[in-house]
N, C-alpha and C. Protein backbone atom coordinates (compact mmCIF):
# COMPACT_ATOMS: atom_id res chain seq x y z
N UNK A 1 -13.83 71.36 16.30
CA UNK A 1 -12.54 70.67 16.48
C UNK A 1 -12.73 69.19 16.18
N UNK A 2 -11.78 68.34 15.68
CA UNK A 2 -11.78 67.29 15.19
C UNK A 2 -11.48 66.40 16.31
N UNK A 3 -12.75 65.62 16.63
CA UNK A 3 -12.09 64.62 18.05
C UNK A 3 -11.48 63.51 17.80
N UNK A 4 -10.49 63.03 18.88
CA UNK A 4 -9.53 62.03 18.10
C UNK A 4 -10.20 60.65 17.39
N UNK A 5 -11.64 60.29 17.84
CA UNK A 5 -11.97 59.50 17.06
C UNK A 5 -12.11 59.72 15.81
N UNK A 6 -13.21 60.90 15.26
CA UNK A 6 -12.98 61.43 14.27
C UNK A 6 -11.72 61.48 13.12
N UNK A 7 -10.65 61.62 13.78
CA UNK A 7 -9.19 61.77 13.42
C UNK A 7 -8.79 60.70 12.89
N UNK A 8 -9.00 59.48 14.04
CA UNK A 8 -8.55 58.04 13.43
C UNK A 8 -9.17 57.72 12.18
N UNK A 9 -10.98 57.80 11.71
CA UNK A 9 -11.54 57.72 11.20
C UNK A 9 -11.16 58.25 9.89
N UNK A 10 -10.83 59.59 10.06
CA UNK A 10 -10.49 60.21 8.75
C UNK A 10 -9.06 59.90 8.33
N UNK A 11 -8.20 59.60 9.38
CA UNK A 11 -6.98 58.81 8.64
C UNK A 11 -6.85 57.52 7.88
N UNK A 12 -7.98 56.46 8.49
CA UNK A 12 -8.40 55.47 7.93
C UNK A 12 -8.47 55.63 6.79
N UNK A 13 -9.69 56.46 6.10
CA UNK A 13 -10.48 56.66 5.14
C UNK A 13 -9.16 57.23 4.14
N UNK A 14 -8.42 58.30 4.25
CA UNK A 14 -7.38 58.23 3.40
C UNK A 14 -6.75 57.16 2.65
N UNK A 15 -6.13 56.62 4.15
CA UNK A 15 -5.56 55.31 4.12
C UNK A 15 -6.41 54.36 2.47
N UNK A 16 -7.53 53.61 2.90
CA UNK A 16 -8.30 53.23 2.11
C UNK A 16 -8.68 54.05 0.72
N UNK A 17 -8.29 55.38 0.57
CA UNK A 17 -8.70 55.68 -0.59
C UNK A 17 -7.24 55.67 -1.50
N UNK A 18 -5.92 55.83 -0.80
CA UNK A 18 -4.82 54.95 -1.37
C UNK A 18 -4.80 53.79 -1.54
N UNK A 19 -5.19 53.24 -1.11
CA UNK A 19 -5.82 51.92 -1.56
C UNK A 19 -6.27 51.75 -2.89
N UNK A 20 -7.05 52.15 -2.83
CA UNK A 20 -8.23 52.24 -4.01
C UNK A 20 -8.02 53.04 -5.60
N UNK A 21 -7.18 53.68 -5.05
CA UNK A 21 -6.11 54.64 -6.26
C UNK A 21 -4.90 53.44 -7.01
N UNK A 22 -4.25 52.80 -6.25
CA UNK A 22 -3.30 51.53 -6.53
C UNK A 22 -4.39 50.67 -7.21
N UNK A 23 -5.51 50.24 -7.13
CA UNK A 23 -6.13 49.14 -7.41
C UNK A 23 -7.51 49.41 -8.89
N UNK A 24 -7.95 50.56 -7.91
CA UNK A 24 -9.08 51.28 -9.06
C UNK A 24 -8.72 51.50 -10.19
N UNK A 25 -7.06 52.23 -10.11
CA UNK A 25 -6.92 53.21 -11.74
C UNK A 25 -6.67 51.73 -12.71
N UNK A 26 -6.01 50.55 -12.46
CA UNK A 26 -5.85 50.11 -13.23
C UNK A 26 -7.27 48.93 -13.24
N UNK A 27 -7.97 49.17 -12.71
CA UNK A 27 -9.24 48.07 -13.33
C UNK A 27 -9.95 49.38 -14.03
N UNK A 28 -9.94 50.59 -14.06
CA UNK A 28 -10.86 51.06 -14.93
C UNK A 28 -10.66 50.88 -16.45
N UNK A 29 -9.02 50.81 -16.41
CA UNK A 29 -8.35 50.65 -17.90
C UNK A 29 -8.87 49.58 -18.23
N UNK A 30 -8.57 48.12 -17.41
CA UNK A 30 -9.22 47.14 -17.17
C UNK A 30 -10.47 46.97 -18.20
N UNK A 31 -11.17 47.98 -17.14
CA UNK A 31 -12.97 47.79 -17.86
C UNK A 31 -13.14 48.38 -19.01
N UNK A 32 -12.45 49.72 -19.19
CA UNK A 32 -12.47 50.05 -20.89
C UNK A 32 -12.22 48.88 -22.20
N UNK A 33 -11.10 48.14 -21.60
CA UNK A 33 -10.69 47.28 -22.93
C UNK A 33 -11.84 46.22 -22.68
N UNK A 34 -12.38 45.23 -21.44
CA UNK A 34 -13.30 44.56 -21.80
C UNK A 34 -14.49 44.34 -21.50
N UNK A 35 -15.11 45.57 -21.26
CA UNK A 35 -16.51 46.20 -21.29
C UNK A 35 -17.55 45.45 -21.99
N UNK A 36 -18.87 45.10 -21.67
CA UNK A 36 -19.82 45.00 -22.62
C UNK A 36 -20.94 45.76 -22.55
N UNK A 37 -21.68 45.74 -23.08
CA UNK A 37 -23.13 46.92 -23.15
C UNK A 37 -23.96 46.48 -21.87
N UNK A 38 -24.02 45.17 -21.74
CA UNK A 38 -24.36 44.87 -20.23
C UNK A 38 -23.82 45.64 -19.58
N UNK A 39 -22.59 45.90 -19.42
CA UNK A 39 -21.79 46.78 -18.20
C UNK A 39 -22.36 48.17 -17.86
N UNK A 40 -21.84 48.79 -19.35
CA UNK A 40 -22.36 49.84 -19.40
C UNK A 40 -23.71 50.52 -18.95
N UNK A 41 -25.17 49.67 -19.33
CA UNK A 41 -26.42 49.99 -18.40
C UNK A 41 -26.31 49.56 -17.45
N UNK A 42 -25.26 48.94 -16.90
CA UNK A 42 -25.35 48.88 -15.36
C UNK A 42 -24.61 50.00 -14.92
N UNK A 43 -23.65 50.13 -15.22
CA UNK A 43 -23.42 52.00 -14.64
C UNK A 43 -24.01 52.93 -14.61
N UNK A 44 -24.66 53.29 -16.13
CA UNK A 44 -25.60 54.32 -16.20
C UNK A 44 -27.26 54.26 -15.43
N UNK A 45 -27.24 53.22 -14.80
CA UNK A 45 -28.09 52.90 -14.14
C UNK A 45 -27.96 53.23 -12.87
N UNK A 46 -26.40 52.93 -11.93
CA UNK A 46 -25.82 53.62 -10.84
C UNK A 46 -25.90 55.11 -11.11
N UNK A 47 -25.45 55.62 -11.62
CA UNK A 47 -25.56 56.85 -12.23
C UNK A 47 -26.73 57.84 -11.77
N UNK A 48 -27.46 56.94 -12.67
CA UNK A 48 -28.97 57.62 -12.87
C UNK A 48 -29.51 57.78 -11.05
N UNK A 49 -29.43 56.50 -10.63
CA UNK A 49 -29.49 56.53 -9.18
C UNK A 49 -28.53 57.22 -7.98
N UNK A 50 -27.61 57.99 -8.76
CA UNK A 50 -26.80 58.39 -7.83
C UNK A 50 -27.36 59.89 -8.23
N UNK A 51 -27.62 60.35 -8.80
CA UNK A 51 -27.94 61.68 -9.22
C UNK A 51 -29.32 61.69 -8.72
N UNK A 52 -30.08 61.08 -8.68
CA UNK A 52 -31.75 61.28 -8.39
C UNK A 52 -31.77 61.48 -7.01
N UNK A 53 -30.85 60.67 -6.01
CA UNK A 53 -30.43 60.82 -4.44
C UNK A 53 -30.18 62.06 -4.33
N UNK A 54 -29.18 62.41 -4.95
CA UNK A 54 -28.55 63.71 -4.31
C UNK A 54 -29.69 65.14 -5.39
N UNK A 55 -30.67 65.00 -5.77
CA UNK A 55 -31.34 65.76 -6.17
C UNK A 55 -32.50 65.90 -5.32
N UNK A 56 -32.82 64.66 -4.58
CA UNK A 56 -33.39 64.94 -3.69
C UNK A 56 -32.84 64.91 -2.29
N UNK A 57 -31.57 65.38 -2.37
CA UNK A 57 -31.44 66.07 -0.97
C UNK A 57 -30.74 64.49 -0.01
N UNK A 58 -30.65 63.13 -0.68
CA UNK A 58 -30.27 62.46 0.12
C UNK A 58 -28.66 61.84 -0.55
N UNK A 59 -28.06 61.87 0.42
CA UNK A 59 -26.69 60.77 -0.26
C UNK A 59 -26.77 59.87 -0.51
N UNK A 60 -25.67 59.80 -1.60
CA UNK A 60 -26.29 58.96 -2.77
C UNK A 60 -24.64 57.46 -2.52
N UNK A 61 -24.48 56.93 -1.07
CA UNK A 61 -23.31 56.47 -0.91
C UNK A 61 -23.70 55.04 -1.90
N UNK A 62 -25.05 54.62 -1.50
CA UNK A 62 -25.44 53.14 -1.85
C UNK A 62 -25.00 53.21 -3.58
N UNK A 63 -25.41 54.57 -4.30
CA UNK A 63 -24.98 54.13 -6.06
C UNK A 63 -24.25 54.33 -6.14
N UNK A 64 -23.01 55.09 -5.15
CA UNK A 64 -21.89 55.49 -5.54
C UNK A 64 -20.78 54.13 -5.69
N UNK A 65 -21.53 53.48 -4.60
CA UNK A 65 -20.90 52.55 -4.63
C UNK A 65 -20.68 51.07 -5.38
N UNK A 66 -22.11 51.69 -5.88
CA UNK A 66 -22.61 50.20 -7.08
C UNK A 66 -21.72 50.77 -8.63
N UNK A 67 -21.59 51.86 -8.42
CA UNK A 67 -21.14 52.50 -10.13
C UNK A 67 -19.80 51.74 -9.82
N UNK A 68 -18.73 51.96 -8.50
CA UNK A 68 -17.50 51.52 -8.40
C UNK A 68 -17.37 50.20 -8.53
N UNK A 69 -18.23 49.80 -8.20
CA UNK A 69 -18.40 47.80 -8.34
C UNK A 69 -18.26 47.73 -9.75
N UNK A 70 -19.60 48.08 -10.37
CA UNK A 70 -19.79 47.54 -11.42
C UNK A 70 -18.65 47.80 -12.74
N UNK A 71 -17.84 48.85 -12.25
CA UNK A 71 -16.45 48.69 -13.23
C UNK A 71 -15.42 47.80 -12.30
N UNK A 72 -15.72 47.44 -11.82
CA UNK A 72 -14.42 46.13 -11.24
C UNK A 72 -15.22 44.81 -11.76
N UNK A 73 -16.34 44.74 -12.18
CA UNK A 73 -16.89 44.11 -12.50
C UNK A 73 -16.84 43.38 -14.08
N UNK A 74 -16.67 45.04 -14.79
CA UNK A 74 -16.76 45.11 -16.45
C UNK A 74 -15.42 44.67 -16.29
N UNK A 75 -13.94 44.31 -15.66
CA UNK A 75 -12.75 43.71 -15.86
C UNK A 75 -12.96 42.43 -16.70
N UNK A 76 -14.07 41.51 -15.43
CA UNK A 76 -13.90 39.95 -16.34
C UNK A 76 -12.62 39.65 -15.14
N UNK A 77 -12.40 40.21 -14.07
CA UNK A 77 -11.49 39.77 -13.44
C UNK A 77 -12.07 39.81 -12.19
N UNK A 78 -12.19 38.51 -11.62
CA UNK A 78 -13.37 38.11 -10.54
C UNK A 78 -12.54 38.79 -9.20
N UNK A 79 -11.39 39.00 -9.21
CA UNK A 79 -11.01 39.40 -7.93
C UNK A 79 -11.17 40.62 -7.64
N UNK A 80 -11.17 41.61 -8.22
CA UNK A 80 -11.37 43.04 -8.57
C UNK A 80 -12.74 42.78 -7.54
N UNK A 81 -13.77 42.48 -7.75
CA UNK A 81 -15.15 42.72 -7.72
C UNK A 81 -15.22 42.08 -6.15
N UNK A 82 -14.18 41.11 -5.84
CA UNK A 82 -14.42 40.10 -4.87
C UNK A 82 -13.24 41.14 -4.01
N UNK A 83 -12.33 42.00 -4.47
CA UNK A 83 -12.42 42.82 -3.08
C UNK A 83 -12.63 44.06 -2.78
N UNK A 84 -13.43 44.72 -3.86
CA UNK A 84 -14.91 45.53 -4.25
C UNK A 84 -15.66 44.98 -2.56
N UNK A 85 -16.32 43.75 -2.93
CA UNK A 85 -17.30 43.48 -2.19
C UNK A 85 -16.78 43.36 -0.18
N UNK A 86 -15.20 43.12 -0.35
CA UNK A 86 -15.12 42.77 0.92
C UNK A 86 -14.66 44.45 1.74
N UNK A 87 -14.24 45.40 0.35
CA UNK A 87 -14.70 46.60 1.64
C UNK A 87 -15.75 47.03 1.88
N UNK A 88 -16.35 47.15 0.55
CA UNK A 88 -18.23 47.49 0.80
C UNK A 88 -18.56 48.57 0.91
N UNK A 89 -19.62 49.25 0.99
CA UNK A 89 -19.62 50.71 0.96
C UNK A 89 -18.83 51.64 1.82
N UNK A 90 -18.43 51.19 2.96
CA UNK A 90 -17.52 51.60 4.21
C UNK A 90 -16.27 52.20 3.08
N UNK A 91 -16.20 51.74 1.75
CA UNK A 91 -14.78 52.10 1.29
C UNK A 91 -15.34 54.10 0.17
N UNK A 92 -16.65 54.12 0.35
CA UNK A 92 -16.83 55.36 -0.04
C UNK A 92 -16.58 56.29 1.13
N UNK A 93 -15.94 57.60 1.19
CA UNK A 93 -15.71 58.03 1.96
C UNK A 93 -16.52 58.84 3.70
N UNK A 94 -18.01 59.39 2.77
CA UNK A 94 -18.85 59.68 3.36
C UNK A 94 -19.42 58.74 4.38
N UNK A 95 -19.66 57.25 3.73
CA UNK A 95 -19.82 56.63 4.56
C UNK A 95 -19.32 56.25 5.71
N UNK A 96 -18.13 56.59 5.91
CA UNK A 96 -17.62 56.34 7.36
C UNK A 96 -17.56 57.45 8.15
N UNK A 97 -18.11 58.99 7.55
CA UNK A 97 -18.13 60.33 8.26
C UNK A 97 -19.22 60.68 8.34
N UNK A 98 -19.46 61.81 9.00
CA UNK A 98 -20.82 62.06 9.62
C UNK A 98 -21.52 63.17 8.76
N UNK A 99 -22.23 62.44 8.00
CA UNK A 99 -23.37 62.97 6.84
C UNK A 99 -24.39 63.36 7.55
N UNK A 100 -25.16 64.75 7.47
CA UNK A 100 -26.46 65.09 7.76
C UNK A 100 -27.44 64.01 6.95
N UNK A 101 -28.72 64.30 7.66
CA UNK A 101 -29.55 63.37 7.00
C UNK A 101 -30.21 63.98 5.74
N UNK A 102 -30.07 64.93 5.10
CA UNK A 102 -30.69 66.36 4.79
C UNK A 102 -29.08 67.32 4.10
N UNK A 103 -28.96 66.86 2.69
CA UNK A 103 -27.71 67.27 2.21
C UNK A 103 -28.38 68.93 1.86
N UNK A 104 -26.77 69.80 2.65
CA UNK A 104 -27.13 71.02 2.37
C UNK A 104 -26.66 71.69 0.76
N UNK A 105 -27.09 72.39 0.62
CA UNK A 105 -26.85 73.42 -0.73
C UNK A 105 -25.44 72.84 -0.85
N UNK A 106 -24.30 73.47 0.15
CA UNK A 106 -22.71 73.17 -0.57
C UNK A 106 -22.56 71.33 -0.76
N UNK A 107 -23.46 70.47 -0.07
CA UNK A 107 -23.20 68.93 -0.13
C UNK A 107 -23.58 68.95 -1.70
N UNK A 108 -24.55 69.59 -1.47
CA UNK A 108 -25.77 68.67 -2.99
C UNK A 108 -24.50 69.04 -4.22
N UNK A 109 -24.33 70.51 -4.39
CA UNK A 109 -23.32 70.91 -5.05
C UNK A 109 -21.95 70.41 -5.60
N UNK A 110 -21.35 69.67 -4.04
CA UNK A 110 -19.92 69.29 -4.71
C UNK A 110 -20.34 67.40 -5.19
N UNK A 111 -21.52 66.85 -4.44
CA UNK A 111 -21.59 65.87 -5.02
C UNK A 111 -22.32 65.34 -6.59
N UNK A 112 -22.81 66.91 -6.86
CA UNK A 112 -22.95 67.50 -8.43
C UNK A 112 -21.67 67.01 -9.34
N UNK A 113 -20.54 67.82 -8.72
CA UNK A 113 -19.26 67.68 -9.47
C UNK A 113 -18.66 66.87 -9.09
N UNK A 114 -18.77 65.49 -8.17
CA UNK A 114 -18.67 63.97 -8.17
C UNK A 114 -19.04 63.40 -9.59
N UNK A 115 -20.69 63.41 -9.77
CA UNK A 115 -21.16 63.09 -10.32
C UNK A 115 -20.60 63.10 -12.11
N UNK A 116 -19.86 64.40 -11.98
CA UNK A 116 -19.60 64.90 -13.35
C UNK A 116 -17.87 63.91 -13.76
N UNK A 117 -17.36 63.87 -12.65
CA UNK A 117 -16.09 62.99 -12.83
C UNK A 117 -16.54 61.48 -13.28
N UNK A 118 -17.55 60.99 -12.59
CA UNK A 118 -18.14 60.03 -12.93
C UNK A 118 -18.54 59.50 -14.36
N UNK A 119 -19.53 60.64 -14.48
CA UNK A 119 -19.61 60.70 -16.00
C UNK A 119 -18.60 60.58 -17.41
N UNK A 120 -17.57 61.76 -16.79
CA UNK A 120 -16.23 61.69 -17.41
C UNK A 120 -15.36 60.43 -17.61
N UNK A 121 -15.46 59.55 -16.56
CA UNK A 121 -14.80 57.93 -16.08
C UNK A 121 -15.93 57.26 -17.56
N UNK A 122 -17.01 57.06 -17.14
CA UNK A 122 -17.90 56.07 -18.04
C UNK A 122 -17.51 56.54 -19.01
N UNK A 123 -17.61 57.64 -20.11
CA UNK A 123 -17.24 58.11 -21.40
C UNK A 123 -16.18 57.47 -21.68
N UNK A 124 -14.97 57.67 -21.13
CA UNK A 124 -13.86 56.96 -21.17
C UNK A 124 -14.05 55.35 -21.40
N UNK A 125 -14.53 54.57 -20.55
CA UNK A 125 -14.57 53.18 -20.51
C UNK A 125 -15.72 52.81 -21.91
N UNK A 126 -16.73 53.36 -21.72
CA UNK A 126 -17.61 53.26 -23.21
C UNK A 126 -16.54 53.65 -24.44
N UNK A 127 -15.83 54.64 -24.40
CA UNK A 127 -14.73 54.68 -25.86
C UNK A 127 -14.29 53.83 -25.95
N UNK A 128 -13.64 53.01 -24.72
CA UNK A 128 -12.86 51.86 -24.58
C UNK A 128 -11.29 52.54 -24.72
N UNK A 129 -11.04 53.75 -23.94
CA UNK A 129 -10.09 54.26 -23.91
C UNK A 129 -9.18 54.18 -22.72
N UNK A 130 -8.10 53.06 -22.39
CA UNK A 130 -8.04 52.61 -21.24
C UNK A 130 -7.13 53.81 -20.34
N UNK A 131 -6.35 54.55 -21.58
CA UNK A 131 -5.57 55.10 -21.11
C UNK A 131 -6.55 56.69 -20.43
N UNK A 132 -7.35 56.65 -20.81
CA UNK A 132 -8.13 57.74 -20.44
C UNK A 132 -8.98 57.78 -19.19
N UNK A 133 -9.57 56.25 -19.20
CA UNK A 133 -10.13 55.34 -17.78
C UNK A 133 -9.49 55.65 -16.77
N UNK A 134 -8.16 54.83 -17.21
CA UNK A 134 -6.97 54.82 -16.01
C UNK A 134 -6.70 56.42 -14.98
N UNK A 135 -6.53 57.42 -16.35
CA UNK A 135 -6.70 59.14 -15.87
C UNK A 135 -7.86 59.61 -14.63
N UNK A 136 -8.83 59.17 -15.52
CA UNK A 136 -10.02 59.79 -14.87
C UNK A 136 -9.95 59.19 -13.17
N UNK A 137 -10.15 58.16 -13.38
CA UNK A 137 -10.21 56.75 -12.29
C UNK A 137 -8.77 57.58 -11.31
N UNK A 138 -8.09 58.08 -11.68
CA UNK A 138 -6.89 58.80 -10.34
C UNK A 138 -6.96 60.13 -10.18
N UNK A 139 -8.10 60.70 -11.16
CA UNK A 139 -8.26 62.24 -11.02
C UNK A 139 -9.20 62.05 -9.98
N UNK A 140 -10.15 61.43 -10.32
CA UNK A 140 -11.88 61.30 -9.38
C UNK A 140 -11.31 60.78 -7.85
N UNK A 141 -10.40 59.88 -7.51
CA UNK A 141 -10.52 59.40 -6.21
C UNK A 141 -9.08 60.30 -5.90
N UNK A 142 -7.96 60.84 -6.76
CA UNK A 142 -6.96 61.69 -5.78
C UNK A 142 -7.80 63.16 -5.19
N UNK A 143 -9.09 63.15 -6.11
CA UNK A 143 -9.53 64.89 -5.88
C UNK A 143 -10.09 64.30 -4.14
N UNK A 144 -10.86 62.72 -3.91
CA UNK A 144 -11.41 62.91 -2.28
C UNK A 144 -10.32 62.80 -1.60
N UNK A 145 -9.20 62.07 -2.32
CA UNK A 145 -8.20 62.19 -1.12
C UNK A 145 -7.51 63.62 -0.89
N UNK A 146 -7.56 64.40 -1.70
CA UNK A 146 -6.47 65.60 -1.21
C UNK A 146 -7.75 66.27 -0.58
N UNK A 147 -9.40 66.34 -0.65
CA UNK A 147 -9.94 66.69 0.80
C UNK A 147 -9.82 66.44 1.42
N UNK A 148 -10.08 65.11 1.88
CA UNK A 148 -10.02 64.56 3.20
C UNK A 148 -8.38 64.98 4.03
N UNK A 149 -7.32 65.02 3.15
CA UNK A 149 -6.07 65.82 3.66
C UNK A 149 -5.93 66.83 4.25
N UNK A 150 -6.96 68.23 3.01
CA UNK A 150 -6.97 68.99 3.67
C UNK A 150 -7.60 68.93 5.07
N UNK A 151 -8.84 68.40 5.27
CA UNK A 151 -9.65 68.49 6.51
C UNK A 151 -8.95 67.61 7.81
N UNK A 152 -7.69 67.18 7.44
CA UNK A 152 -7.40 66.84 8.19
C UNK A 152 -6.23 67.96 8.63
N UNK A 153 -5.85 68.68 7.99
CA UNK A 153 -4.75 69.72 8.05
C UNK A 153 -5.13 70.48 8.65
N UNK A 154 -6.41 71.00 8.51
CA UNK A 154 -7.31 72.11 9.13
C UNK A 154 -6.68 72.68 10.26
N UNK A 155 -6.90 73.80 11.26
CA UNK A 155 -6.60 73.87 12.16
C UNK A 155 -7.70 73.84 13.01
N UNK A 156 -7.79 73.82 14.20
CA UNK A 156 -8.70 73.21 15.02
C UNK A 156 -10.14 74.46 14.77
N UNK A 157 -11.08 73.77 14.58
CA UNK A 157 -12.08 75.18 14.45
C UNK A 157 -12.24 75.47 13.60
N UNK A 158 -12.00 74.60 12.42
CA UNK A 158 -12.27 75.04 10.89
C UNK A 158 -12.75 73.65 10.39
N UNK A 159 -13.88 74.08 9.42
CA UNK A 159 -13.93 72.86 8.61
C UNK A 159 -13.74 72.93 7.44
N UNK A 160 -13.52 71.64 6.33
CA UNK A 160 -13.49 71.97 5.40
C UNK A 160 -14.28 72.16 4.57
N UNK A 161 -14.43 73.03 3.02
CA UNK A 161 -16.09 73.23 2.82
C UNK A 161 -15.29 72.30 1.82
N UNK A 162 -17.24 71.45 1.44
CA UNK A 162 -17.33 70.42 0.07
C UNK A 162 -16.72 70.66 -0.93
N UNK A 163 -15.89 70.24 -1.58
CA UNK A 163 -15.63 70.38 -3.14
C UNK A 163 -14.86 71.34 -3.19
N UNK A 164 -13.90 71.80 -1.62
CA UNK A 164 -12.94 73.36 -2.02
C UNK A 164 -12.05 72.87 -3.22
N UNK A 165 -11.08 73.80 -3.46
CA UNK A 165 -10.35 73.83 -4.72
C UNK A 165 -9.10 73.60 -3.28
N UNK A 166 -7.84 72.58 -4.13
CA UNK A 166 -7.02 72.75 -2.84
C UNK A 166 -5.73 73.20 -3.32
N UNK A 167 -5.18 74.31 -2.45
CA UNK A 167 -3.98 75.02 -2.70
C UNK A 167 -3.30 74.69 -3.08
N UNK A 168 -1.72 74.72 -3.87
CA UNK A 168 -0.46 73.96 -3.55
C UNK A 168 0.33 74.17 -2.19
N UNK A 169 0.77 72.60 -1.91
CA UNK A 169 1.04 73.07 -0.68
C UNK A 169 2.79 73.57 -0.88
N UNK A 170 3.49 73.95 0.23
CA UNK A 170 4.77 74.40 0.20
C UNK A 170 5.70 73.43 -0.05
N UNK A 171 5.61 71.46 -0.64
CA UNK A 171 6.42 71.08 -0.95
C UNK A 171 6.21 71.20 -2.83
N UNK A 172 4.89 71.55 -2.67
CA UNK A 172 4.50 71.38 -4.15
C UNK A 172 5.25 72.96 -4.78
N UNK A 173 4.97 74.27 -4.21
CA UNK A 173 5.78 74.97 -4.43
C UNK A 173 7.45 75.00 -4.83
N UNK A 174 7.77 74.43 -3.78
CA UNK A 174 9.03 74.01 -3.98
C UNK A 174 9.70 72.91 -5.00
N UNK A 175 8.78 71.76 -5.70
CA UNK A 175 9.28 71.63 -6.46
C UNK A 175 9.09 71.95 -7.96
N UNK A 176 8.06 72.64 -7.82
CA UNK A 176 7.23 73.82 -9.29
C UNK A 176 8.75 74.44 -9.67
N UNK A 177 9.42 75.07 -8.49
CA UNK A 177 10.67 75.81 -8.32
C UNK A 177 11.53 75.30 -9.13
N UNK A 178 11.70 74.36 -8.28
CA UNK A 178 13.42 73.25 -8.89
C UNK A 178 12.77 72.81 -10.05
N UNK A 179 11.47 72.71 -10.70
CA UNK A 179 11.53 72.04 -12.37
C UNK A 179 12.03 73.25 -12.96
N UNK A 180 11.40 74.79 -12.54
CA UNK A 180 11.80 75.54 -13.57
C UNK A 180 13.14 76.00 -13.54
N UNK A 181 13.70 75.90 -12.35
CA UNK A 181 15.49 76.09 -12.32
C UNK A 181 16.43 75.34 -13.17
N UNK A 182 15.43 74.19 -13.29
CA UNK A 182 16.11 73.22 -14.00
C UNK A 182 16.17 73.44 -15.33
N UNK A 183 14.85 73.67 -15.91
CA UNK A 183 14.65 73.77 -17.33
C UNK A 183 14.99 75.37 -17.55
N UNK A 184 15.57 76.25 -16.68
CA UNK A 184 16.08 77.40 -17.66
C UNK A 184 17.16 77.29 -18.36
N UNK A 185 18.46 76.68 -18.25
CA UNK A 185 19.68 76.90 -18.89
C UNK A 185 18.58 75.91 -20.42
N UNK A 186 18.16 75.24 -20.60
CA UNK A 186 17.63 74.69 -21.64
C UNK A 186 16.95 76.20 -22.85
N UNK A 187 15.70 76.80 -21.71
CA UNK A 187 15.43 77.70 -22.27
C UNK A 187 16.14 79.03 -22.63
N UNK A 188 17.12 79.33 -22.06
CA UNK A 188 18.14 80.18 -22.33
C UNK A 188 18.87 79.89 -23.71
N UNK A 189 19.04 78.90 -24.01
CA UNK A 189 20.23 78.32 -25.31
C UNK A 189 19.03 78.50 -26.45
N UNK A 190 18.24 78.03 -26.27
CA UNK A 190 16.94 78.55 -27.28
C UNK A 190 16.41 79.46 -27.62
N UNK A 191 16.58 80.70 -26.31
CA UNK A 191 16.20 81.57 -27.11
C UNK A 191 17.35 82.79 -28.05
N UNK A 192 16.86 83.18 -28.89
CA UNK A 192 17.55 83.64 -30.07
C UNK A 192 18.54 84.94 -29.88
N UNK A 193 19.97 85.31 -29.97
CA UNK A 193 20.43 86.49 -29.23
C UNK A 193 20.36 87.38 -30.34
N UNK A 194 20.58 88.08 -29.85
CA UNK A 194 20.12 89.63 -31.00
C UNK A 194 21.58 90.10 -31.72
N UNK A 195 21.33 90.69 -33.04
CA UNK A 195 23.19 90.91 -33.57
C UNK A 195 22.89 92.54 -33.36
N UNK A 196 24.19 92.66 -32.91
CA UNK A 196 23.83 94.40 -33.09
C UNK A 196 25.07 94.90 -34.37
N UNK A 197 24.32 96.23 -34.94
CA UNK A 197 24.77 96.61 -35.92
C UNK A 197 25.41 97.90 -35.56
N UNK A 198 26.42 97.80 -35.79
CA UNK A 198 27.12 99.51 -36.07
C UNK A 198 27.23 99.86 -37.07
């Protein structure tokens, strides 16, 4: 069961990763257009160090957090980086929740496919593709926020596992609904009526 400190904690951490979605997606675009090769081995350098952690079994919050710097960094826009630095690692999510010391099989795993969004982000900013940056940069931080949602949705006595896939929920259903209600009389006039012959 989730104790109410816990609770506050993980509402926080949402909180802050909306944050970071408003501010992140557009410095990654940011860093695509004015990137330099300096930048770049400094990511792939976070990188490299964020993957070697979690291969050996430890979290990898400290590079996770240097890879996120160092594209607020590749902006050229000193404020980006200057309030980068004033949340500090506290703004990766793990870090403010309670990590074993000793990442298990499902940790090592979903922070595998961290890693791979990551990758996906740098490709982008090395093309210098801002519009692609910008994508990645709200795919990678909406995927921790709709965990941390779910685990907060949970019902008491459940946790959430790493890296689940997350349902649609019943407003998302509902408006899947009303687009396609909408767009049938469209698809109706289009499609072709049949002549019949006597």
């Amino acid at each position: 069961r989730l104790s109410p400190e816990r609770l506050t904690t993980l509402d926080d951490v949402i909180a802050v990763l909306e944050l970071r979605i408003g501010v992140e997606t557009e410095a990654a675009s940011l860093a695509a257009q004015r990137r330099s090769e300096a930048h770049l081995r400094a990511m792939r350098a976070a990188l490299a160090d964020f993957i070697r952690s979690v291969e050996a079994g430890r979290d990898a919050v400290a590079a996770d957090f240097r890879f996120h710097l160092e594209i607020a960094r590749a902006t050229g826009n000193p404020h980006y980086s200057e309030l980068m630095g004033v949340l500090g690692e506290s703004m990766i999510p793990r870090a403010r929740l309670d990590v074993p010391v000793v990442l298990t099989p499902q940790q090592r795993e979903y922070l595998r496919r961290v890693n791979t969004e990551h990758e996906t982000l740098l490709d982008a900013i090395a093309r210098q593709d801002g519009d692609a940056a910008r994508a990645a940069m709200r795919t990678h931080l909406g995927n921790s926020r709709e965990r941390r949602r779910r685990a907060r949705e949970l019902p008491a006595g459940r946790a959430a596992k790493p890296g689940a896939v997350a349902r649609p929920t019943r407003a998302a259903k509902t408006a899947k609904a009303a687009a396609t209600a909408a767009t049938a009389p469209a698809r109706a006039a289009r499609k072709p009526t049949r002549r019949v012959v006597r």
